[in-house]
Protein backbone atom coordinates (compact mmCIF):
# COMPACT_ATOMS: atom_id res chain seq x y z
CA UNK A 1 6.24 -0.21 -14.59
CA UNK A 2 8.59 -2.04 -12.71
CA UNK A 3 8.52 -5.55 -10.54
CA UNK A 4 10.20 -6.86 -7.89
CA UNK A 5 11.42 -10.25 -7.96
CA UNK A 6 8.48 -12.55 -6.34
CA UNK A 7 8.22 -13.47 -2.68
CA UNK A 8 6.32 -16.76 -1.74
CA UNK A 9 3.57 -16.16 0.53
CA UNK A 10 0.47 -18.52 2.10
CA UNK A 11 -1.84 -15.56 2.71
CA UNK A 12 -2.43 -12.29 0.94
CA UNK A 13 -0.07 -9.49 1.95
CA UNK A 14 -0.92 -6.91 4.19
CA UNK A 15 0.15 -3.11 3.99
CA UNK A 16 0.62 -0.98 7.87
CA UNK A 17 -1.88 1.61 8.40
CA UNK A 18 1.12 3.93 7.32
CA UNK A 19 2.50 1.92 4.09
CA UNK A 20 6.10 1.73 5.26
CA UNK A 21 5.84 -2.18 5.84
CA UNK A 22 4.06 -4.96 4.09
CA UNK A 23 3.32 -8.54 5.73
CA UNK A 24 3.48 -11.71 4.38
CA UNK A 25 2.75 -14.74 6.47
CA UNK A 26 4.92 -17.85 4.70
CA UNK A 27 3.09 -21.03 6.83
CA UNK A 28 4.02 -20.68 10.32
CA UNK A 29 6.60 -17.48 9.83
CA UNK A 30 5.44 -13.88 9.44
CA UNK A 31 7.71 -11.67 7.52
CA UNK A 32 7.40 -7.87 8.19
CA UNK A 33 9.60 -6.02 4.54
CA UNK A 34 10.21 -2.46 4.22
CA UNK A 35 7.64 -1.63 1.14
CA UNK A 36 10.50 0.99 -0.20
CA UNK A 37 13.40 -1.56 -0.69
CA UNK A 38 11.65 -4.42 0.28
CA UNK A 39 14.36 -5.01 2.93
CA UNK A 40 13.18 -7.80 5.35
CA UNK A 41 12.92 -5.82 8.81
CA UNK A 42 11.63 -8.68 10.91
CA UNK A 43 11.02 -12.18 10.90
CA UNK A 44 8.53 -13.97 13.12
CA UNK A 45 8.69 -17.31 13.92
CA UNK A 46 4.87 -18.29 14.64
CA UNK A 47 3.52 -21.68 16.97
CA UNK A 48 1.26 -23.20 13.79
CA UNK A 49 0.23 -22.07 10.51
CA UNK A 50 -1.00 -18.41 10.43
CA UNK A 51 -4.86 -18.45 9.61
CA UNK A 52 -5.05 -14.14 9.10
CA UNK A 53 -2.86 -11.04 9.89
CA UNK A 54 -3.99 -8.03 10.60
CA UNK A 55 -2.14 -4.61 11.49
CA UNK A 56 -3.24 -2.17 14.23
CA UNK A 57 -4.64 0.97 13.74
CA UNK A 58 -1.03 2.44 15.04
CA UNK A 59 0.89 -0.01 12.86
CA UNK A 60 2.86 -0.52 15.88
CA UNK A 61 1.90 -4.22 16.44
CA UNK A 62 0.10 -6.78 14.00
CA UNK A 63 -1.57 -10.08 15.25
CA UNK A 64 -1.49 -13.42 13.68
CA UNK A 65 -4.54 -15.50 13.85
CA UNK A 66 -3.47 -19.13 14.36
CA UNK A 67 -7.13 -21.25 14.32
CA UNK A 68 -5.92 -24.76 14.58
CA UNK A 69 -4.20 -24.14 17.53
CA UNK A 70 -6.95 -21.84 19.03
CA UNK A 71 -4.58 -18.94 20.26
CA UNK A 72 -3.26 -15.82 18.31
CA UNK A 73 0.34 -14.25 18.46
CA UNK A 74 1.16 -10.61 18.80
CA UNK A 75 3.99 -9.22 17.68
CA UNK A 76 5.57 -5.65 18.23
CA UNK A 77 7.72 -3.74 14.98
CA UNK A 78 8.75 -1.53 16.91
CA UNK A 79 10.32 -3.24 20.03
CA UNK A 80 11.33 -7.41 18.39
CA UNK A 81 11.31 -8.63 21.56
CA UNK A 82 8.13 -7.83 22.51
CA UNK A 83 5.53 -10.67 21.96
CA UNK A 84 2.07 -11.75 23.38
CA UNK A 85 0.28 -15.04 22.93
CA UNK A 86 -3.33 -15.63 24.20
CA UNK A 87 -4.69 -18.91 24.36
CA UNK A 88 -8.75 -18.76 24.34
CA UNK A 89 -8.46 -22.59 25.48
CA UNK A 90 -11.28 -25.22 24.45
CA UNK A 91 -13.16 -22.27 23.46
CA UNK A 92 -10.91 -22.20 20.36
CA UNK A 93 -10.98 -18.84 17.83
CA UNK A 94 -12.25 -18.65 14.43
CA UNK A 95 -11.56 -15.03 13.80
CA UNK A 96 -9.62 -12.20 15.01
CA UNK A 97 -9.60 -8.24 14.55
CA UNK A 98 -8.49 -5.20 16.03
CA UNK A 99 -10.41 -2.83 17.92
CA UNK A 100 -9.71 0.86 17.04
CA UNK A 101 -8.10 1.78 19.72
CA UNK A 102 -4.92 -0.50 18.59
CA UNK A 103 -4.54 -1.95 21.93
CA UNK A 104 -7.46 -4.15 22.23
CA UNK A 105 -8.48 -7.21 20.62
CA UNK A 106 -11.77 -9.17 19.34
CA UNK A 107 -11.68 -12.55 19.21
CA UNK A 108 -14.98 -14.71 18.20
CA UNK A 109 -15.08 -18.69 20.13
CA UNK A 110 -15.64 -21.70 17.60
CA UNK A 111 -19.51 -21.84 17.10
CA UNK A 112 -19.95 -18.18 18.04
CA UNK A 113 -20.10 -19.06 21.65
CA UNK A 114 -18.38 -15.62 22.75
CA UNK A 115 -16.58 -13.05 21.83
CA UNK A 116 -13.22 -12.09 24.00
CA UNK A 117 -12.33 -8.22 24.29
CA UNK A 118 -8.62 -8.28 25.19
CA UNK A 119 -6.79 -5.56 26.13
CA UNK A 120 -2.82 -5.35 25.52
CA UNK A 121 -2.50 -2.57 27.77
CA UNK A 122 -4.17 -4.11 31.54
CA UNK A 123 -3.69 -7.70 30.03
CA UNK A 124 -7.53 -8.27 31.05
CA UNK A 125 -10.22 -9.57 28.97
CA UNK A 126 -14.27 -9.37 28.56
CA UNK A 127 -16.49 -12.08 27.92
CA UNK A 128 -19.62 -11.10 25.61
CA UNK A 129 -22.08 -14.12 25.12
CA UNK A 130 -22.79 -15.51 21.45
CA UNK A 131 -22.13 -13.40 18.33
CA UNK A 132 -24.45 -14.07 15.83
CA UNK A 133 -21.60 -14.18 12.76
CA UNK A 134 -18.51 -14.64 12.63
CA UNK A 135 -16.18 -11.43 11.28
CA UNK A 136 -19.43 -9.86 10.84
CA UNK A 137 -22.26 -8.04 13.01
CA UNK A 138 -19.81 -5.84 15.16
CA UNK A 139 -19.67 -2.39 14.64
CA UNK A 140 -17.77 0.95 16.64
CA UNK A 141 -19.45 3.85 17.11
CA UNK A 142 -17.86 6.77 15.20
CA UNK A 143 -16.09 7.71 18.30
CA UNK A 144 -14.96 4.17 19.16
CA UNK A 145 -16.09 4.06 22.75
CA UNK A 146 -18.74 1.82 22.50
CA UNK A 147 -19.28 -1.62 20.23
CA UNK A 148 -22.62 -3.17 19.28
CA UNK A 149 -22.37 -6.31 18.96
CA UNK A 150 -25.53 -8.57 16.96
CA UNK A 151 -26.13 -11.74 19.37
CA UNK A 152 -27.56 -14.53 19.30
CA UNK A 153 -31.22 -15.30 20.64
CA UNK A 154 -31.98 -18.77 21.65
CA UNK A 155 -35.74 -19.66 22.44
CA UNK A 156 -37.70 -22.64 22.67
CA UNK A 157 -40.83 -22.91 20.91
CA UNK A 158 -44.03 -24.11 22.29
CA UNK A 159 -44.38 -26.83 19.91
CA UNK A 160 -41.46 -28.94 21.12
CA UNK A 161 -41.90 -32.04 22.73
CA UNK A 162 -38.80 -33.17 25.27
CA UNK A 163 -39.15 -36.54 25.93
């Protein structure tokens, strides 16, 4: 069995759909290797500390959660100079993930207020009203044209008293 020399990383790697690449975020830089040679192919420079990475379904672009900032960073291996940031605001994000397709986003509000489909493709995004859980309770149909989403139900019970 052999081992590479070891490579300092603040989350746990993550291996493209395909297994050419493997990412490592390192604080606030995300550092796409070649898994073969281990070659560094690309080297991110990220606004904040990365909170979670996650590749696309095409391995052609992989998305860096950044919480305490509230926005996330895409970035491109294909084309380097490609990039996308979105910036969900006050709203702030506590989790990010990939839609099938590999061209759209989820991304779930602090306190489960929303969830944000966005799409890289028409830049335009779709506000869905309280998840109940955060990473959790979202699920594609095998197909992946439709997403059921487990919400949130607020009701008042008779036995309040508003003063």
């Amino acid at each position: 069995m052999d081992f590479s020399e070891s490579y300092r990383a603040s989350l746990l790697p993550a291996y493209s759909p395909d297994g050419r690449y493997i990412a490592a975020a390192v604080e606030y830089r995300l550092v796409i290797r070649e898994v073969d040679s281990l070659k560094v192919v690309q080297i991110y420079s990220c606004l904040d500390k990365i909170s979670r990475i996650e590749w696309s379904a095409s391995g052609k672009y992989i998305v860096c959660g950044l919480y305490a900032r509230g926005i996330v960073q895409v970035w491109s291996v294909d084309d380097p100079e490609w990039t996308c940031k979105i910036d969900e605001g006050p709203a702030g994000i506590k989790y990010v993930t990939w839609a099938p397709d590999g061209l759209s986003m989820l991304l779930i509000a602090d306190f489960c207020v929303r969830m944000t489909v966005w799409s890289l493709v028409d830049r335009k995004c779709t506000y869905l009203p309280g998840p109940k859980h955060i990473g959790r309770g979202l699920a594609f149909s095998p197909k992946a044209d439709q997403l059921a989403v487990l919400e949130v139900c607020w009701t008042l019970s008779s036995n309040l008293t508003f003063l």
